[in-house]
PDB file of N, CA and C in Angstrom:
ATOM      1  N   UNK A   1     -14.022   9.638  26.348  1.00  0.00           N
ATOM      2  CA  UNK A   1     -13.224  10.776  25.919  1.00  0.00           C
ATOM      3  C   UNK A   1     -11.958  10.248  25.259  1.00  0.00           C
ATOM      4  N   UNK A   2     -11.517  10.824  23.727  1.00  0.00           N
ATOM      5  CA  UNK A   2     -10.350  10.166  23.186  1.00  0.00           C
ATOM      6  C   UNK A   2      -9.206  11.635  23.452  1.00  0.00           C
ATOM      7  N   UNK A   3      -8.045  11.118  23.701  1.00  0.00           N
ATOM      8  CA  UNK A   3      -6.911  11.708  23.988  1.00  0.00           C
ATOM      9  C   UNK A   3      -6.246  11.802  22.528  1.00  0.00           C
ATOM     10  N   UNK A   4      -5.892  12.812  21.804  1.00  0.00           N
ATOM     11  CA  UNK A   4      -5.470  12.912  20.429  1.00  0.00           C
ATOM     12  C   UNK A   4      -4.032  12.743  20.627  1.00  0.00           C
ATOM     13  N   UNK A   5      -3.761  13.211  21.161  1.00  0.00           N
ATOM     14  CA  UNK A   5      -2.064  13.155  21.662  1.00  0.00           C
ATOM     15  C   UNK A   5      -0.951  14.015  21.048  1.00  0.00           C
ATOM     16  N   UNK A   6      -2.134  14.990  21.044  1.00  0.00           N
ATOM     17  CA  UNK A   6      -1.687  16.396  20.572  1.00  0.00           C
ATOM     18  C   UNK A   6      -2.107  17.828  21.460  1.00  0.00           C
ATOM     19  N   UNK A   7      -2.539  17.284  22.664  1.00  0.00           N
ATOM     20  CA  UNK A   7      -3.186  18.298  23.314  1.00  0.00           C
ATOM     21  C   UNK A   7      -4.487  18.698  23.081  1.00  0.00           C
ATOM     22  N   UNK A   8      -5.140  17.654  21.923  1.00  0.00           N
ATOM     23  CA  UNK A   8      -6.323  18.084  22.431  1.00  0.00           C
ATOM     24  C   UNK A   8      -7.296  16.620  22.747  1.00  0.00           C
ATOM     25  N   UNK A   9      -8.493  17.088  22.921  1.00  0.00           N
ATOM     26  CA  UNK A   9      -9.049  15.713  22.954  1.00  0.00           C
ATOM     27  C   UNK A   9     -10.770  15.641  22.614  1.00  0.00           C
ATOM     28  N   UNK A  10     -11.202  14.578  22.763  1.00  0.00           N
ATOM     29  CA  UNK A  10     -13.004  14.823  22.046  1.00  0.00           C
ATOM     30  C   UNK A  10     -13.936  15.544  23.091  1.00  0.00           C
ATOM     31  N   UNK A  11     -13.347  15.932  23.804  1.00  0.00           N
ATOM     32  CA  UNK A  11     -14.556  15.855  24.954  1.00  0.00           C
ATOM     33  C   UNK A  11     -15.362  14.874  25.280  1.00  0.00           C
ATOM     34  N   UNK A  12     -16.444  14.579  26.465  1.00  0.00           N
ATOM     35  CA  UNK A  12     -17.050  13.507  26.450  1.00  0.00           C
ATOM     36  C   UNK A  12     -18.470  13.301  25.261  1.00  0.00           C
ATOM     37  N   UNK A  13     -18.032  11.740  24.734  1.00  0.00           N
ATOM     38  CA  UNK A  13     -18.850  11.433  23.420  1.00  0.00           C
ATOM     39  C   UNK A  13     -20.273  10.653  24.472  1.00  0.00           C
ATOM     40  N   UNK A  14     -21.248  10.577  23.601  1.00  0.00           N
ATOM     41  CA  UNK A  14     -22.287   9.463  24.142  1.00  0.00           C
ATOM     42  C   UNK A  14     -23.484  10.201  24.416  1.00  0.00           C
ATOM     43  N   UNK A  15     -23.720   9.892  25.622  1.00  0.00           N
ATOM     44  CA  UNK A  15     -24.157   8.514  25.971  1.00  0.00           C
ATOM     45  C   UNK A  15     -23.874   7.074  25.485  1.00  0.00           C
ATOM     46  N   UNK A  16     -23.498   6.162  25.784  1.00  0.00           N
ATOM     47  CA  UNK A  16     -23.280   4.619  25.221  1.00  0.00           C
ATOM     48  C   UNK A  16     -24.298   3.868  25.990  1.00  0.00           C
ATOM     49  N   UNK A  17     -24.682   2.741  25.817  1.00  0.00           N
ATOM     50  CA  UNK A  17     -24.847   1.771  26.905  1.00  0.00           C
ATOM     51  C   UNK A  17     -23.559   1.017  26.867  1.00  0.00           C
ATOM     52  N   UNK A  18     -23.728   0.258  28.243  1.00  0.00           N
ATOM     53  CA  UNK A  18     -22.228  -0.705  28.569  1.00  0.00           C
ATOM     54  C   UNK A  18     -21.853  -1.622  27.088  1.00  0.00           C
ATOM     55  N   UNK A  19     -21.312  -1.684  27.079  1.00  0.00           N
ATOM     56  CA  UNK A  19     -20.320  -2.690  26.104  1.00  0.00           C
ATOM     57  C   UNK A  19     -21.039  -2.019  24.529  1.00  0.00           C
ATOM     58  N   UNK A  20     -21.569  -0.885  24.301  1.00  0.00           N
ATOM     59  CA  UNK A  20     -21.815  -0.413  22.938  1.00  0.00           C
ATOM     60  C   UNK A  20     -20.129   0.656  22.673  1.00  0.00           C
ATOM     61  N   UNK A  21     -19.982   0.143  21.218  1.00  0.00           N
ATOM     62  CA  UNK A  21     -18.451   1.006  20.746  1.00  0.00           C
ATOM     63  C   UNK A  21     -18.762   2.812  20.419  1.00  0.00           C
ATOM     64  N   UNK A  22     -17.617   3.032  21.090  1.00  0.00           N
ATOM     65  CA  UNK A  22     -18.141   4.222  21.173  1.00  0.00           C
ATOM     66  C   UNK A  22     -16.668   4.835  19.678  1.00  0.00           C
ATOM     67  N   UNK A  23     -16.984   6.444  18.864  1.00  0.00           N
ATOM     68  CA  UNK A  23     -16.206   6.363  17.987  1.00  0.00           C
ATOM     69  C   UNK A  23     -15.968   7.844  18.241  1.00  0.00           C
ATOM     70  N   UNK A  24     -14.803   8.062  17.368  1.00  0.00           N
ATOM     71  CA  UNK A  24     -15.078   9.881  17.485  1.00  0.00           C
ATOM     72  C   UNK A  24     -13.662  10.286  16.571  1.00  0.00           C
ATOM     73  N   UNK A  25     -13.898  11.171  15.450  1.00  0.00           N
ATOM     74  CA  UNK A  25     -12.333  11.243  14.467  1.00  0.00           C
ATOM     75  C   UNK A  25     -11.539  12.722  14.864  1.00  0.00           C
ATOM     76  N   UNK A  26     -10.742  12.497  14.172  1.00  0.00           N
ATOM     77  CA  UNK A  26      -9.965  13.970  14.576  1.00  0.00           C
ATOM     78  C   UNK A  26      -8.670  14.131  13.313  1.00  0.00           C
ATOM     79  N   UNK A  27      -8.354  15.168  13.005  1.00  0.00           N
ATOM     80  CA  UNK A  27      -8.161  15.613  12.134  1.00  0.00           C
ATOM     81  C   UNK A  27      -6.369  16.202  12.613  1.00  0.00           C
ATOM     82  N   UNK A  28      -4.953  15.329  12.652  1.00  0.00           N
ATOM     83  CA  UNK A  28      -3.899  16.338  12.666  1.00  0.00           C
ATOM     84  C   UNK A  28      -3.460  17.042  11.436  1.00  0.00           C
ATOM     85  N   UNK A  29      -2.930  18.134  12.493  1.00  0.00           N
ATOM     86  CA  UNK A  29      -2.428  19.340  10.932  1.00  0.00           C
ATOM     87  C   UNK A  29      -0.940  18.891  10.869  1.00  0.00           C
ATOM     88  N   UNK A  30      -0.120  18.579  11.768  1.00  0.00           N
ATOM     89  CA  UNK A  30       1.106  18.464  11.766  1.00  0.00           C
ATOM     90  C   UNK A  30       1.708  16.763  11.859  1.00  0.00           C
ATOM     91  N   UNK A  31       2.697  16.794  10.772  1.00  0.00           N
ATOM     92  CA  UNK A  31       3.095  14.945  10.502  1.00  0.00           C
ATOM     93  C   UNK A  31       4.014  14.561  11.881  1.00  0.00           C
ATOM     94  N   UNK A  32       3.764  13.558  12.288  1.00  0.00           N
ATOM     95  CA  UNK A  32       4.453  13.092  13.290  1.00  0.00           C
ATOM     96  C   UNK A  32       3.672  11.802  13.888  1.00  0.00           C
ATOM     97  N   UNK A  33       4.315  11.382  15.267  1.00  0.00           N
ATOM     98  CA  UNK A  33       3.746  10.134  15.511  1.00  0.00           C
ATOM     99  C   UNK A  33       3.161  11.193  17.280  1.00  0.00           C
ATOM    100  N   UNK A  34       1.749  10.196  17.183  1.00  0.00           N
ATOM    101  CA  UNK A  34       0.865  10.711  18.312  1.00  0.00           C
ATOM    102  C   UNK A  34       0.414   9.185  18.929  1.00  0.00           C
ATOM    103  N   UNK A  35       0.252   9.701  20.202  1.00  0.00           N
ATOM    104  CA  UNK A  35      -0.310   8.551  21.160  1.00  0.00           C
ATOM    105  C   UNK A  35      -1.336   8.600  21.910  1.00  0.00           C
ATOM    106  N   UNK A  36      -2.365   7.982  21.418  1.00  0.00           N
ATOM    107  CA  UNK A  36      -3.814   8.227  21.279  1.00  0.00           C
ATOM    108  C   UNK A  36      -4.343   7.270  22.657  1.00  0.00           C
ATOM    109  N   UNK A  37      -5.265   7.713  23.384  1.00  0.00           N
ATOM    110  CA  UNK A  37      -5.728   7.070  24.670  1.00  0.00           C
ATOM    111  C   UNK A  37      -7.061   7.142  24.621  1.00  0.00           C
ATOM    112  N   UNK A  38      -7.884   6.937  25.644  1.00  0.00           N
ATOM    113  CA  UNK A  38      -9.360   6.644  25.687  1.00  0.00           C
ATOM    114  C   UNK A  38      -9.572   6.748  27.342  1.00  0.00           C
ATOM    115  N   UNK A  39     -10.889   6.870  27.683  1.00  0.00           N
ATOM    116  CA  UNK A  39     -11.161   6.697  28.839  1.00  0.00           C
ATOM    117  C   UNK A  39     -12.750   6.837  28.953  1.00  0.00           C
ATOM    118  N   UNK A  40     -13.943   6.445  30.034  1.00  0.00           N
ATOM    119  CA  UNK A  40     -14.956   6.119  30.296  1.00  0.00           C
ATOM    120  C   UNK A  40     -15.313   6.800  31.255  1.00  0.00           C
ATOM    121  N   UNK A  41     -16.537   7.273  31.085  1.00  0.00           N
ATOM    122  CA  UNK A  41     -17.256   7.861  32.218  1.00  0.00           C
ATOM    123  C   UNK A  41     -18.584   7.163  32.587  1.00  0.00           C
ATOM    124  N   UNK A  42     -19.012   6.409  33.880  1.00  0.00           N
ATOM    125  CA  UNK A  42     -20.343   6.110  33.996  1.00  0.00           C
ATOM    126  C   UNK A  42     -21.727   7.264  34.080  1.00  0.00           C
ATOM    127  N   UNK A  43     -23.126   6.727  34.382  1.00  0.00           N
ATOM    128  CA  UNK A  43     -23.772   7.946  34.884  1.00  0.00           C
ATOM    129  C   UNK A  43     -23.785   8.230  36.169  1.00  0.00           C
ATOM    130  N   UNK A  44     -23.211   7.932  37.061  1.00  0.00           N
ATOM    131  CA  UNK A  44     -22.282   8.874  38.128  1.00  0.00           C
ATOM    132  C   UNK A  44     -21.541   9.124  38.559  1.00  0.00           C
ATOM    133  N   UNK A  45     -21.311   9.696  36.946  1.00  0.00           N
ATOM    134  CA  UNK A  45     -19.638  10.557  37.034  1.00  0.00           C
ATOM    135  C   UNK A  45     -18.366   9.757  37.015  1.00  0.00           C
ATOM    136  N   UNK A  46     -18.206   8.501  37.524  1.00  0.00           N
ATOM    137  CA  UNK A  46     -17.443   8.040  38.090  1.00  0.00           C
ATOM    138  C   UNK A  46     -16.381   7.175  36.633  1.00  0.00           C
ATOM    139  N   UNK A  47     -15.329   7.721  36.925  1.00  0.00           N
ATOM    140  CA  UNK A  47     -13.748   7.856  35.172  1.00  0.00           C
ATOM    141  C   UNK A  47     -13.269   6.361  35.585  1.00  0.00           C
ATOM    142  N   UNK A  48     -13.076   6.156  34.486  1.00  0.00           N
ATOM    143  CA  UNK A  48     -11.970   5.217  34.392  1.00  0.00           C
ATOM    144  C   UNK A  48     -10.590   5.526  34.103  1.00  0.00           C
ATOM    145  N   UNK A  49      -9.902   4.463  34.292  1.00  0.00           N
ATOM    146  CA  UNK A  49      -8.437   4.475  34.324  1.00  0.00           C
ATOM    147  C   UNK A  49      -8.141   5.196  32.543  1.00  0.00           C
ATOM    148  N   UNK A  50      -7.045   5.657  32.459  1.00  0.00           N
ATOM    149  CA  UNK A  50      -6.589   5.688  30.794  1.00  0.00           C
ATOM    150  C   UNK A  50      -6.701   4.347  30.235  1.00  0.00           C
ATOM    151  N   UNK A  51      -6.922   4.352  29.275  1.00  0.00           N
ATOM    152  CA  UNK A  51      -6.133   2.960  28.394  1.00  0.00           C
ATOM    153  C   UNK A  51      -5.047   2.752  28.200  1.00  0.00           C
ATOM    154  N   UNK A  52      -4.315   2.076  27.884  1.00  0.00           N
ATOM    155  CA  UNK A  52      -2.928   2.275  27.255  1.00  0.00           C
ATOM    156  C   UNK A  52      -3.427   3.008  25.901  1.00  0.00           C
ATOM    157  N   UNK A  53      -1.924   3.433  25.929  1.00  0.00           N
ATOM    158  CA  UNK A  53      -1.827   4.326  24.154  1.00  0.00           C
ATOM    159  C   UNK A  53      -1.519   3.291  22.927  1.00  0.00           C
ATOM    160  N   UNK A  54      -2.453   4.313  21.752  1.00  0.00           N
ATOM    161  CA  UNK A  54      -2.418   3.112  20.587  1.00  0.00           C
ATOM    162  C   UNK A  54      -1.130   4.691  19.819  1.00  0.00           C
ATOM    163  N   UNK A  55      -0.166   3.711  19.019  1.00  0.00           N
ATOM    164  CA  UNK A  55       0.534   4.908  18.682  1.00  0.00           C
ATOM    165  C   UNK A  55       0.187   5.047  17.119  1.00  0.00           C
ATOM    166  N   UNK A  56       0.218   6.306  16.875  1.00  0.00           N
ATOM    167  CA  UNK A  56      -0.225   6.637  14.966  1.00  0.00           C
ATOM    168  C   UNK A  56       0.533   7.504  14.613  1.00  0.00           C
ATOM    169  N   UNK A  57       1.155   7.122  13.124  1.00  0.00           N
ATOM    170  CA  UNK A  57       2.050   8.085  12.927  1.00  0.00           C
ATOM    171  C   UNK A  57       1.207   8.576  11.567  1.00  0.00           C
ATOM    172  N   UNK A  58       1.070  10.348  11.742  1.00  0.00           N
ATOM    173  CA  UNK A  58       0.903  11.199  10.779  1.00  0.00           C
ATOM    174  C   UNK A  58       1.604  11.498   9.514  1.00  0.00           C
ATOM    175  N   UNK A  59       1.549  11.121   8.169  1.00  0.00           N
ATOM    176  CA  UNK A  59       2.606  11.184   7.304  1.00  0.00           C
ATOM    177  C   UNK A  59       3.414  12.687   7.113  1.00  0.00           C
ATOM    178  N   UNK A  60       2.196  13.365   6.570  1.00  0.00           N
ATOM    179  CA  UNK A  60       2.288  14.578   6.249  1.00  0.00           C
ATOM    180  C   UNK A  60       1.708  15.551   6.653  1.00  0.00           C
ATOM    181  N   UNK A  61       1.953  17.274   6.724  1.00  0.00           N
ATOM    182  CA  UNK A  61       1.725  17.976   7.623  1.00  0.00           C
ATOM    183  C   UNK A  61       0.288  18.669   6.797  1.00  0.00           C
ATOM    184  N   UNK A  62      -0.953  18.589   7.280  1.00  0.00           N
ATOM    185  CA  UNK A  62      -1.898  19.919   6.358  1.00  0.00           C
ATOM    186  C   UNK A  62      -1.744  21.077   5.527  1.00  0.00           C
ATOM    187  N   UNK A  63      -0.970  21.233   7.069  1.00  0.00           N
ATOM    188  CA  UNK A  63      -0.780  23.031   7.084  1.00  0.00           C
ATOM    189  C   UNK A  63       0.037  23.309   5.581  1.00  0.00           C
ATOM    190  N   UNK A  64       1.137  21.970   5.267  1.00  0.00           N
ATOM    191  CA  UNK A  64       2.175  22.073   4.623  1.00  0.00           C
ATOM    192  C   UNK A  64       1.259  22.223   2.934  1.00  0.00           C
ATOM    193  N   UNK A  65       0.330  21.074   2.810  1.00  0.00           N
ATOM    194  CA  UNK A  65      -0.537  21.098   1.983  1.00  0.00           C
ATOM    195  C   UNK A  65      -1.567  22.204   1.532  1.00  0.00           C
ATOM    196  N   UNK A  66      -1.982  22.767   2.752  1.00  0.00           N
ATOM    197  CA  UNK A  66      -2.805  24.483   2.792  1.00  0.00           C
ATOM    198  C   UNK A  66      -2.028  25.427   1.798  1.00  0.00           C
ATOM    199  N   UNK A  67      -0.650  25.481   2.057  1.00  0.00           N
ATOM    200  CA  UNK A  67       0.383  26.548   2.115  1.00  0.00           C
ATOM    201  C   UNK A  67       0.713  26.076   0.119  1.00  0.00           C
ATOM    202  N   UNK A  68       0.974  25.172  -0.274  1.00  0.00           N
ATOM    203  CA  UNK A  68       1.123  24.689  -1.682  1.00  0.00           C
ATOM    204  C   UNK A  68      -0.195  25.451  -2.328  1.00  0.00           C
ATOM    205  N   UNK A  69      -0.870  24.699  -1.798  1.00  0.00           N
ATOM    206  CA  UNK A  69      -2.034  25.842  -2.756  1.00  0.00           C
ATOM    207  C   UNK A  69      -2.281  27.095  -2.651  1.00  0.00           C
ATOM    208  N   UNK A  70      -1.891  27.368  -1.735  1.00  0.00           N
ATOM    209  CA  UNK A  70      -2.046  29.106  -1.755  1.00  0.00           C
ATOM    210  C   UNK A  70      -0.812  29.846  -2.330  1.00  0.00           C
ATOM    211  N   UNK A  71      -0.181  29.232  -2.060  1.00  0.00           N
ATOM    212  CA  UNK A  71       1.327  29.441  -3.165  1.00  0.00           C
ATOM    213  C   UNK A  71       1.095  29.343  -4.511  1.00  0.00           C
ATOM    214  N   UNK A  72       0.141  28.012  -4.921  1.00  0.00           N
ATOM    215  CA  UNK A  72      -0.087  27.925  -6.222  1.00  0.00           C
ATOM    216  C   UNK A  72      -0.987  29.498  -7.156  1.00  0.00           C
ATOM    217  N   UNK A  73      -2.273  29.771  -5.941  1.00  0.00           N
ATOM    218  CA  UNK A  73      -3.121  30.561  -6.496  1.00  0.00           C
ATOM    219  C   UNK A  73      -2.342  31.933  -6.603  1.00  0.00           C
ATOM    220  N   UNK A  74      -0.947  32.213  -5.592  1.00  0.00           N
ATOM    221  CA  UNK A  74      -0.174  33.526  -5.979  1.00  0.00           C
ATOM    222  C   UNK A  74       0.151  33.544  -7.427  1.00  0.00           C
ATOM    223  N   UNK A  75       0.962  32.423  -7.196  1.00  0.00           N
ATOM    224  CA  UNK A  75       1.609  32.486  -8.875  1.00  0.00           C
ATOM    225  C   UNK A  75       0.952  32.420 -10.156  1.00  0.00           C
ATOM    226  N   UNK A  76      -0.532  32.127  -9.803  1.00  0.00           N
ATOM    227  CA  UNK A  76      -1.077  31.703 -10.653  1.00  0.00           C
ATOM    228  C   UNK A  76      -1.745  33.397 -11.005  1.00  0.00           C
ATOM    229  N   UNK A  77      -1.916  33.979  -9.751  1.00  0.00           N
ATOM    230  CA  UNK A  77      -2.751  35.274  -9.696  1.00  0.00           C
ATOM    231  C   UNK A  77      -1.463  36.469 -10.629  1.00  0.00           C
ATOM    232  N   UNK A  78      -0.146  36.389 -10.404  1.00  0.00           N
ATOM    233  CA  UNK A  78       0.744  36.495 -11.826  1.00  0.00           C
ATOM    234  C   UNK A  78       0.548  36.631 -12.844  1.00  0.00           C
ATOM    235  N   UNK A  79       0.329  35.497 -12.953  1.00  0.00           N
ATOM    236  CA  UNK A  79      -0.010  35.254 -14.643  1.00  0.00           C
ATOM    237  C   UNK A  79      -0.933  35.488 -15.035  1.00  0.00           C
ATOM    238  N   UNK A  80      -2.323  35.413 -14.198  1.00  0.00           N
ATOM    239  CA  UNK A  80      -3.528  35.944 -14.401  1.00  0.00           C
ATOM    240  C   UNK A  80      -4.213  37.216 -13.686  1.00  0.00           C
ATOM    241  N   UNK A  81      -4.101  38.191 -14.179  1.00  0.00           N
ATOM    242  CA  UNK A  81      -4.595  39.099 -12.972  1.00  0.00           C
ATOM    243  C   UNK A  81      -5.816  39.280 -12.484  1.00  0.00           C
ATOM    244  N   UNK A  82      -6.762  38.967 -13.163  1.00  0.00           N
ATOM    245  CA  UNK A  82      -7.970  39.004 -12.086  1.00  0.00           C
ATOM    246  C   UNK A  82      -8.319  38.383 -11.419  1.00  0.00           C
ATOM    247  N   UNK A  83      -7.442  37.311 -11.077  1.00  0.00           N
ATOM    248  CA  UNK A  83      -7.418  36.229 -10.209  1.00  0.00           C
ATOM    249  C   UNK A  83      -6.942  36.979  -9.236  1.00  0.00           C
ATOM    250  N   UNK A  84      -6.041  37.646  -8.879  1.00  0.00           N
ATOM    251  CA  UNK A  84      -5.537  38.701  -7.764  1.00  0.00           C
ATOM    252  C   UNK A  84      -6.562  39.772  -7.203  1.00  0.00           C
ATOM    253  N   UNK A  85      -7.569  40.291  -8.439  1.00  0.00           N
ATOM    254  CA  UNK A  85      -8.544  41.210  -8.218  1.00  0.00           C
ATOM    255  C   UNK A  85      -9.447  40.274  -7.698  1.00  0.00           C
ATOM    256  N   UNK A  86     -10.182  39.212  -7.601  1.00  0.00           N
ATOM    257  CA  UNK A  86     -10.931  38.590  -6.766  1.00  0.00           C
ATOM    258  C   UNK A  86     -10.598  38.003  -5.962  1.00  0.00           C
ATOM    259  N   UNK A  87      -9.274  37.859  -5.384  1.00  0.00           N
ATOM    260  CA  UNK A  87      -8.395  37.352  -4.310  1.00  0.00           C
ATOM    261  C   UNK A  87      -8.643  38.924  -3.322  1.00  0.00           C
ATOM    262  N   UNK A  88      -8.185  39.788  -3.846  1.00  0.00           N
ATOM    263  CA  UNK A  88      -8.501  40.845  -3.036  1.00  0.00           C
ATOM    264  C   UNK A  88      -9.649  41.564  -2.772  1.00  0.00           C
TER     265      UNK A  88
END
């Protein structure tokens, strides 16, 4: 299970066998620095410790990027109006 360090996390990935790498991505919306952890489950049940945290810093925010383009298609829906009529 990877710890995003954003509150959320992968849930448990696998099956693995022992010593096979296990992977799993994740996607932040918001720029900042996150501290990412890991942890192991056998098949009975039985967790391992956390890892230590690997730290990653996010440049830029999605959301911030989402919001530009939809800003773009307003202004653009302006100048063009049926761009507004198939927006709506």
């Amino acid at each position: 299970m990877f710890d995003w360090g954003d509150g959320t996390n992968s849930g448990w990935v696998g099956p693995y066998n022992s010593g096979q790498t296990a992977s799993a991505s994740h996607t932040w919306l918001i720029k900042g620095t996150y501290q990412i952890r890991v942890k192991a489950k056998d098949t009975t049940d039985l967790e391992s410790p956390w890892s230590e945290t690997l730290s990653i810093t996010i440049p830029r925010d999605r959301s911030y990027n989402n919001y530009r383009f939809f800003n773009f298609i307003n202004r653009l829906s302006e100048l063009i109006p049926i761009i507004k009529i198939l927006i709506n």
